[in-house]
C-alpha atoms as a PDB file:
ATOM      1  CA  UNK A   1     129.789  93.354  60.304  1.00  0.00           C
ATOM      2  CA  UNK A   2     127.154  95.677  59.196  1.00  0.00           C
ATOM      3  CA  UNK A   3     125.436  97.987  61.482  1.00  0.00           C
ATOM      4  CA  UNK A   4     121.478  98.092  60.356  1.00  0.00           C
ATOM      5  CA  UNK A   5     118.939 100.215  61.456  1.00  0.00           C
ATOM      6  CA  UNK A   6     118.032  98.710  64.356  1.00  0.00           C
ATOM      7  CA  UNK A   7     121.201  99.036  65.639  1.00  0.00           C
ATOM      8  CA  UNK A   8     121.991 102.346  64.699  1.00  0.00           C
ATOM      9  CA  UNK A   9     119.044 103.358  67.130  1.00  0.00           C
ATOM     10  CA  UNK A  10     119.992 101.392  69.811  1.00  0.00           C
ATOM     11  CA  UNK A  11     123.277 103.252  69.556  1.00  0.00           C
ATOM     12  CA  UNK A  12     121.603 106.644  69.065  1.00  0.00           C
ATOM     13  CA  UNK A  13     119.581 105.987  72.620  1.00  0.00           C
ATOM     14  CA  UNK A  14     122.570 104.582  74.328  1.00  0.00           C
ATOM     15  CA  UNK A  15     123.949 108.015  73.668  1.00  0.00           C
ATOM     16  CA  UNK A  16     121.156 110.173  74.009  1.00  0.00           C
ATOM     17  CA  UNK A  17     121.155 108.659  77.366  1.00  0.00           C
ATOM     18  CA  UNK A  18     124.443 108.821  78.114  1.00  0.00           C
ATOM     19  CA  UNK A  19     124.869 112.571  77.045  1.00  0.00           C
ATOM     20  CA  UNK A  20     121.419 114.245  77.415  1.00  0.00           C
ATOM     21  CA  UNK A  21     119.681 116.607  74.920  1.00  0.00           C
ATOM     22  CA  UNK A  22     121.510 119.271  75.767  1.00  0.00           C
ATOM     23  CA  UNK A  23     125.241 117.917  75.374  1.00  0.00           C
ATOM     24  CA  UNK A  24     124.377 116.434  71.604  1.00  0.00           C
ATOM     25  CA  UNK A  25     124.531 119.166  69.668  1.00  0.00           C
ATOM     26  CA  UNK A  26     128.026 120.271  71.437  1.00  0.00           C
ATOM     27  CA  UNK A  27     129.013 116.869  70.412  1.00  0.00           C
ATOM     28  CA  UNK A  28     128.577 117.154  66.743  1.00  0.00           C
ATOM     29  CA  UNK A  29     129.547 120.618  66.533  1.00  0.00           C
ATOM     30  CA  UNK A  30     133.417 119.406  67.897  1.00  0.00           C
ATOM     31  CA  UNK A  31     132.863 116.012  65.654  1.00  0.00           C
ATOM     32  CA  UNK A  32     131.791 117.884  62.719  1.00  0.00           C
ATOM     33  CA  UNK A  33     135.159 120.292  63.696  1.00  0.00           C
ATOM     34  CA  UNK A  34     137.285 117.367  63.757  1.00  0.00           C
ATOM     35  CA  UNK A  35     135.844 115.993  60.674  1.00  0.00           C
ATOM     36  CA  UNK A  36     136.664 119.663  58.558  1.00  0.00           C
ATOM     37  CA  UNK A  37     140.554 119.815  60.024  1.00  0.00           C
ATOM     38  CA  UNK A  38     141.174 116.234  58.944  1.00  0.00           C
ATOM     39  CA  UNK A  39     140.196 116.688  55.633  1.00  0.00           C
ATOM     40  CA  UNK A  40     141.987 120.378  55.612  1.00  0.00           C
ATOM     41  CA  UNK A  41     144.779 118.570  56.777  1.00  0.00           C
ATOM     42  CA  UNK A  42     144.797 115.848  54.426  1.00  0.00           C
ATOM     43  CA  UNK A  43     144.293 118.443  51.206  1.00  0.00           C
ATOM     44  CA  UNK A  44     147.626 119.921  52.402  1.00  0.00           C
ATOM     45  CA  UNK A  45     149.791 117.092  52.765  1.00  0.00           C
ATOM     46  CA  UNK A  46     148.083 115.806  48.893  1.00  0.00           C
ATOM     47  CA  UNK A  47     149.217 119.461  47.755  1.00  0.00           C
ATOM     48  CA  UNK A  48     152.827 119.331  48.992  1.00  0.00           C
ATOM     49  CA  UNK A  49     153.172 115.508  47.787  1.00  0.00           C
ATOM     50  CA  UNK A  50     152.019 117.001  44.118  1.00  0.00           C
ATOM     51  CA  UNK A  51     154.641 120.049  44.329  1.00  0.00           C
ATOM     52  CA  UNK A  52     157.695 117.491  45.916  1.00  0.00           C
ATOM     53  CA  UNK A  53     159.954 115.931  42.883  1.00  0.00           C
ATOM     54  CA  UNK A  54     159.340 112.811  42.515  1.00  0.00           C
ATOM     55  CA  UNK A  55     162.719 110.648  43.723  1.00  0.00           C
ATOM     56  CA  UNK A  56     165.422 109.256  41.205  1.00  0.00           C
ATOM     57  CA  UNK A  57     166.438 105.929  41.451  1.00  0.00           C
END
């Protein structure tokens, strides 16, 4: 299923409605958070796979 952009804006009202004007930008700011410590957190576990010996069979 692909979301167009008709549907993105529905969505986008739905929450502007839901949240207010003033609650958005709080919203991305802990989203955008979230976003940054996954990827942080995924770097980290890449780096210790690349420094772990790799098993004998």
């Amino acid at each position: 299923m692909k979301l167009g952009t008709p549907e993105i804006l529905l969505i986008l009202c739905v929450v502007l409605l839901l949240f207010g004007g003033k609650k958005i930008p709080e919203l991305m700011k802990g989203l955008g958070q979230g976003v940054k410590e996954f990827k942080d957190a995924s770097k980290t576990t890449e780096h210790k796979d690349e420094n772990t010996p790799a098993e004998k069979k």
